[in-house]
C-alpha atoms as a PDB file:
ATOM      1  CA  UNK A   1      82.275  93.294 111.522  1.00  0.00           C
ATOM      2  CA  UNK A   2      83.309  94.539 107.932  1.00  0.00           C
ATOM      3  CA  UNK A   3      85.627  97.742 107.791  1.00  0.00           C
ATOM      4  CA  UNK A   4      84.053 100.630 106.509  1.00  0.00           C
ATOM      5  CA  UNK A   5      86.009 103.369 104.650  1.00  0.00           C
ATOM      6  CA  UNK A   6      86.438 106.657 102.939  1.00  0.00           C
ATOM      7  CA  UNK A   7      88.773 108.516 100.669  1.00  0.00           C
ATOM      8  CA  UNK A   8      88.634 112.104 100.552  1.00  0.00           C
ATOM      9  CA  UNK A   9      91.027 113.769  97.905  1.00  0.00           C
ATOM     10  CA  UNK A  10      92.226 117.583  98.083  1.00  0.00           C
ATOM     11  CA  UNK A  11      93.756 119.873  96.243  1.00  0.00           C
ATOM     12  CA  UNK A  12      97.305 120.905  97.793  1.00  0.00           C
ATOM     13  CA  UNK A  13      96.066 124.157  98.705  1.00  0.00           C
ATOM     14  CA  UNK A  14      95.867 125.069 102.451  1.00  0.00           C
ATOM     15  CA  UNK A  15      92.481 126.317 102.126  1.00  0.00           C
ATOM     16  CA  UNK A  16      91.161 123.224 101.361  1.00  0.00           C
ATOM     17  CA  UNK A  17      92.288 121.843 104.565  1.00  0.00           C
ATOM     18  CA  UNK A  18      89.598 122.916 106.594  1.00  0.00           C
ATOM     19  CA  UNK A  19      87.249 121.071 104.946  1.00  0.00           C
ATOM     20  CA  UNK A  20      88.925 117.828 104.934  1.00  0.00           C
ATOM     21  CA  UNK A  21      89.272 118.764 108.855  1.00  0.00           C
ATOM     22  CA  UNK A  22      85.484 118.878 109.701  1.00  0.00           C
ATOM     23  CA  UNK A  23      85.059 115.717 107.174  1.00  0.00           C
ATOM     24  CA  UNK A  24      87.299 113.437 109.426  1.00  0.00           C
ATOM     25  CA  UNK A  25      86.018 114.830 112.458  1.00  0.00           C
ATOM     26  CA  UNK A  26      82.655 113.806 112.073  1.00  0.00           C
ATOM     27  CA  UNK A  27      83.698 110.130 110.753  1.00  0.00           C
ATOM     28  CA  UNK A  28      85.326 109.989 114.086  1.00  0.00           C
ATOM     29  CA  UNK A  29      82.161 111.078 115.991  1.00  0.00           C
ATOM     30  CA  UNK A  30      80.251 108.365 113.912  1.00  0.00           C
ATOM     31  CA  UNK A  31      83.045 105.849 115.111  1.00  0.00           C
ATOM     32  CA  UNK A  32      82.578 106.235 118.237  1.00  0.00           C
ATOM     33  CA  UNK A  33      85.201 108.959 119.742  1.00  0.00           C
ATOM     34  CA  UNK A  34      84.438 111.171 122.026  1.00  0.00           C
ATOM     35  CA  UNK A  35      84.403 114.747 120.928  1.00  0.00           C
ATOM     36  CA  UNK A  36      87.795 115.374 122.305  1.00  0.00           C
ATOM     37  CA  UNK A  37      89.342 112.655 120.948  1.00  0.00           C
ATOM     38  CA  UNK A  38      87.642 113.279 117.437  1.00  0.00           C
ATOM     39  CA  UNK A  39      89.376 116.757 117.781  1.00  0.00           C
ATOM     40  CA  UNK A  40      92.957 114.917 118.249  1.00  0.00           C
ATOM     41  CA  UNK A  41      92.524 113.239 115.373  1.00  0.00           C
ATOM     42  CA  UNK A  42      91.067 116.073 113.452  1.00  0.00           C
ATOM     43  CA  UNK A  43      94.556 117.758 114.068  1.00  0.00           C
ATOM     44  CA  UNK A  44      96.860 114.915 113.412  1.00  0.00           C
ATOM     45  CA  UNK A  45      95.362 114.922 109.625  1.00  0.00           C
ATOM     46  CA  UNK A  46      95.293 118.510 109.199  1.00  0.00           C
ATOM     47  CA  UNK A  47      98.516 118.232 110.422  1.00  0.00           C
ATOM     48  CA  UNK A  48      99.954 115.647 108.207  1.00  0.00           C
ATOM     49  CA  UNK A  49      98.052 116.795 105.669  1.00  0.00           C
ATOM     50  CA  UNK A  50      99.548 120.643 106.027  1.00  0.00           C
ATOM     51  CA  UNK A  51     103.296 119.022 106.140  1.00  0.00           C
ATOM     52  CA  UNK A  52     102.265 117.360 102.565  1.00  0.00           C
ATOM     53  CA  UNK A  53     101.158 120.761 101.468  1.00  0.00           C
ATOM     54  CA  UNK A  54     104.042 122.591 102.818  1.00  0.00           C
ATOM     55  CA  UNK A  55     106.701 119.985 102.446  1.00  0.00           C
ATOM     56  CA  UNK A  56     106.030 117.751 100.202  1.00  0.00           C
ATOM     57  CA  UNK A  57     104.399 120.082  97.714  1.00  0.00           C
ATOM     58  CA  UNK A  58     106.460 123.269  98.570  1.00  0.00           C
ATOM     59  CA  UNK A  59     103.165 124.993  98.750  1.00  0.00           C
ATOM     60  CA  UNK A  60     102.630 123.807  94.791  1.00  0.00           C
ATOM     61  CA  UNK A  61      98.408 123.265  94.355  1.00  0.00           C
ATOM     62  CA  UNK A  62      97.114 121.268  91.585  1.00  0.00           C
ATOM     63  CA  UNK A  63      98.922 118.201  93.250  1.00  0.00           C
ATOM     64  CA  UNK A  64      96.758 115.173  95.049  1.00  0.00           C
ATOM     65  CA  UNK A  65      96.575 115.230  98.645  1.00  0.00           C
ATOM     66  CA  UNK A  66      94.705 111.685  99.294  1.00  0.00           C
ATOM     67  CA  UNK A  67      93.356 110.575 102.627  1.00  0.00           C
ATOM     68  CA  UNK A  68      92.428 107.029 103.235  1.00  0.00           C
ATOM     69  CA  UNK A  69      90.209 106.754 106.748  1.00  0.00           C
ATOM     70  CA  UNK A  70      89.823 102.833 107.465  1.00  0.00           C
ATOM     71  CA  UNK A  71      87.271 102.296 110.271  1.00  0.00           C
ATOM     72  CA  UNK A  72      88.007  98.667 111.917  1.00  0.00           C
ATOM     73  CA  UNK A  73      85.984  97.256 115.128  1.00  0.00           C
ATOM     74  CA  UNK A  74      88.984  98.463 117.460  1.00  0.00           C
ATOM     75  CA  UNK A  75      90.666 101.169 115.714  1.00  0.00           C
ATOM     76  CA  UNK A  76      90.902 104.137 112.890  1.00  0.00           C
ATOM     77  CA  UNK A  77      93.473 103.717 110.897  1.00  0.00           C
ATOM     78  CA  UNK A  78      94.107 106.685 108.693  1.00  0.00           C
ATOM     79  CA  UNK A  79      96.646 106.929 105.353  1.00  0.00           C
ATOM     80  CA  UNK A  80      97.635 110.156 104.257  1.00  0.00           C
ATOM     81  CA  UNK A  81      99.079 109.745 100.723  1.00  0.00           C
ATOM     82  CA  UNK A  82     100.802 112.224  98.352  1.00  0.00           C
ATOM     83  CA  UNK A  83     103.648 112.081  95.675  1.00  0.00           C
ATOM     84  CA  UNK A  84     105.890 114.682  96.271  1.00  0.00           C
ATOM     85  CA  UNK A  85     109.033 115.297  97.998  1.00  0.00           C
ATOM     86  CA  UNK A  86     109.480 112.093 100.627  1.00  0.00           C
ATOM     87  CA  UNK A  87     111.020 111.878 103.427  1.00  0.00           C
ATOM     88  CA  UNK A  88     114.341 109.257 104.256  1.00  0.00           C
ATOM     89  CA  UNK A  89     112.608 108.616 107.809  1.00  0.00           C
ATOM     90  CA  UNK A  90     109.633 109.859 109.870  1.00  0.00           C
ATOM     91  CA  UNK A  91     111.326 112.322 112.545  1.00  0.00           C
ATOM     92  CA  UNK A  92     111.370 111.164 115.730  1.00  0.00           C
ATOM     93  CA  UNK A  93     109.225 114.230 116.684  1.00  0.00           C
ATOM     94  CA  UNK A  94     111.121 115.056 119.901  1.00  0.00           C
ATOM     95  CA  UNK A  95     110.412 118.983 121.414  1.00  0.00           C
ATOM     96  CA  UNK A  96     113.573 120.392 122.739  1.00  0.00           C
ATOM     97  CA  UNK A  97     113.225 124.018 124.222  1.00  0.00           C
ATOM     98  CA  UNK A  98     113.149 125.955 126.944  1.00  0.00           C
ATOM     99  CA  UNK A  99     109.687 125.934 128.479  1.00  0.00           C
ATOM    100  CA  UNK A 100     110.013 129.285 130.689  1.00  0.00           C
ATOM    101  CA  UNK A 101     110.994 130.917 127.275  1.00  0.00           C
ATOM    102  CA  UNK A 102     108.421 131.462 125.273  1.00  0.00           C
ATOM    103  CA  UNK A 103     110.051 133.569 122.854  1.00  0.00           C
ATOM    104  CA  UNK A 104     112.416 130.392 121.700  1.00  0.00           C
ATOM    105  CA  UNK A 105     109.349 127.960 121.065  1.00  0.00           C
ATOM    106  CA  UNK A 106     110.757 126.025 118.180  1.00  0.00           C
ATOM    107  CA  UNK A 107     108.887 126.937 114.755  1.00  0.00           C
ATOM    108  CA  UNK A 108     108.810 123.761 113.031  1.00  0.00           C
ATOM    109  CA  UNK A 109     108.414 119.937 114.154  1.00  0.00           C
ATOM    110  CA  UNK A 110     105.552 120.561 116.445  1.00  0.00           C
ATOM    111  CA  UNK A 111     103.267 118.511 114.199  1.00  0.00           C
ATOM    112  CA  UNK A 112     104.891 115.312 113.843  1.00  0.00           C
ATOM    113  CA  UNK A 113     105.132 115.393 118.296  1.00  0.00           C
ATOM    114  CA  UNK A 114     101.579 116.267 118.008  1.00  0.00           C
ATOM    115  CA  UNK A 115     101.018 112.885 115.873  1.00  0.00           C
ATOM    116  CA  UNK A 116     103.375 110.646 117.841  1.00  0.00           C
ATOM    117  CA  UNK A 117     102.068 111.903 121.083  1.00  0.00           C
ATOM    118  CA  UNK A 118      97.912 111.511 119.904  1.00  0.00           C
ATOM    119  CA  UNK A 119      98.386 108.547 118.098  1.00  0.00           C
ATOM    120  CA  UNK A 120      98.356 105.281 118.975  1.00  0.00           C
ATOM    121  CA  UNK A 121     100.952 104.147 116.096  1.00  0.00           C
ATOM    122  CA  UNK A 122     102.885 105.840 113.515  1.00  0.00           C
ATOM    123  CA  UNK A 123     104.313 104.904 110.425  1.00  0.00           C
ATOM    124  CA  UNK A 124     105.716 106.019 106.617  1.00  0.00           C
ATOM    125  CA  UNK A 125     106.611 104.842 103.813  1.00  0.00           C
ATOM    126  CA  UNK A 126     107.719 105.422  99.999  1.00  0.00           C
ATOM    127  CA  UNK A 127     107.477 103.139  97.629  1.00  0.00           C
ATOM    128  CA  UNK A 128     107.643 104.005  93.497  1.00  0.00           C
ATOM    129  CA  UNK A 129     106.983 107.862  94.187  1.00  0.00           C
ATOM    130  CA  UNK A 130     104.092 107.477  96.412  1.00  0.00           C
ATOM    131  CA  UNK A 131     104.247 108.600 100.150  1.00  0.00           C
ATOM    132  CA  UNK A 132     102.275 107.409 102.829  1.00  0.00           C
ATOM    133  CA  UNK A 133     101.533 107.887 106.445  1.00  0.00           C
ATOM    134  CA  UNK A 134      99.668 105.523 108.348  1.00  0.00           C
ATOM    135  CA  UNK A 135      98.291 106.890 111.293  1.00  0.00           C
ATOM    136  CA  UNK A 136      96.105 104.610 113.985  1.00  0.00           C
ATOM    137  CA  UNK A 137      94.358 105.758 117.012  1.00  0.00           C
ATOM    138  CA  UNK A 138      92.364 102.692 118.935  1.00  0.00           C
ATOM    139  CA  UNK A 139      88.711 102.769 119.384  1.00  0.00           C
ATOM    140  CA  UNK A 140      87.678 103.985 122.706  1.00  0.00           C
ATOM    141  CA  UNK A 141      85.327 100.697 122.873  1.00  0.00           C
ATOM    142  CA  UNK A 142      83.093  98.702 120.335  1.00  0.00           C
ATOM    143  CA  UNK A 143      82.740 100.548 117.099  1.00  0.00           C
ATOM    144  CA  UNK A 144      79.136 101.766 116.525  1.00  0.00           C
ATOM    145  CA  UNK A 145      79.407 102.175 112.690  1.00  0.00           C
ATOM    146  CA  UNK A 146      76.156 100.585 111.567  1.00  0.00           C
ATOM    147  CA  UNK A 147      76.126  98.588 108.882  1.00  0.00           C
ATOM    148  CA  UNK A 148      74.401  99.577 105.651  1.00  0.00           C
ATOM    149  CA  UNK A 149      71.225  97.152 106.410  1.00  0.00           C
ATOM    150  CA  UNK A 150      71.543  98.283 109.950  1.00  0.00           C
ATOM    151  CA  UNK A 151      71.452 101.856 109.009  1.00  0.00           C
ATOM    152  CA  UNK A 152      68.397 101.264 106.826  1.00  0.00           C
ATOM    153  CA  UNK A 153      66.470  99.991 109.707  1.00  0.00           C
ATOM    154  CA  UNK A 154      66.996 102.808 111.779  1.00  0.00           C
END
């Protein structure tokens, strides 16, 4: 089977977000994920893509935010690409905090545990300005993307 994929480009504006969101969430439906698992991946890419924005960007707009969604038989792989401020190392994305006390939840780092803990690999890289995050979540079975002659017959 041939990979199928889409690249959706944003503006680094948070508002935009949303609608890159929805986008991904219904290429996972069409790939064969459950709804709840569409919705984990959903946030892992608005999350990435909202540590870009806020991070990378320092809230700047006008700036590419680049999403690369690469549907193979057995998995998603995903590539969220931008060329601002890197990072020396993906955090390790590790919670510590007290769980009776609310009041202490930590404020930041919550979306790269998200990411390590919903997907099935994690990665980054920066090479000659451009960052990258690979993200990978497996297929739940045989991936029912059609293709484009098969979609034409139905």
């Amino acid at each position: 089977m041939t990979v199928r994929c889409a690249t959706i480009c944003i503006d680094a504006d948070l508002a935009n977000v949303c609608l890159l969101g929805v986008a991904v969430r219904g290429i996972c439906v069409h790939a064969a994920f459950t709804e709840v698992q569409a919705h984990e991946v959903q946030t892992c890419v608005v999350e990435a893509v909202n540590n870009v924005i806020i991070h990378a960007y320092s809230r700047g707009s006008g700036k590419p935010v680049e999403v690369n969604l690469m549907v193979h038989p057995d998995r998603l792989q995903i590539e969220v690409c931008d060329y601002g401020r890197g990072m020396e190392k993906l955090p390790e994305g590790k919670l510590e905090y007290d769980p009776t006390d609310l009041d202490a939840l930590p404020e930041g780092g919550m979306g790269i545990f998200l990411i390590r803990s919903i997907m099935d690999s994690v990665s980054y890289q920066s090479i000659d300005g451009k960052n990258v995050l690979t993200m990978v979540r497996m297929l739940p079975g045989e991936c029912n993307v059609p293709s484009p002659q098969e979609a034409r017959r139905k």
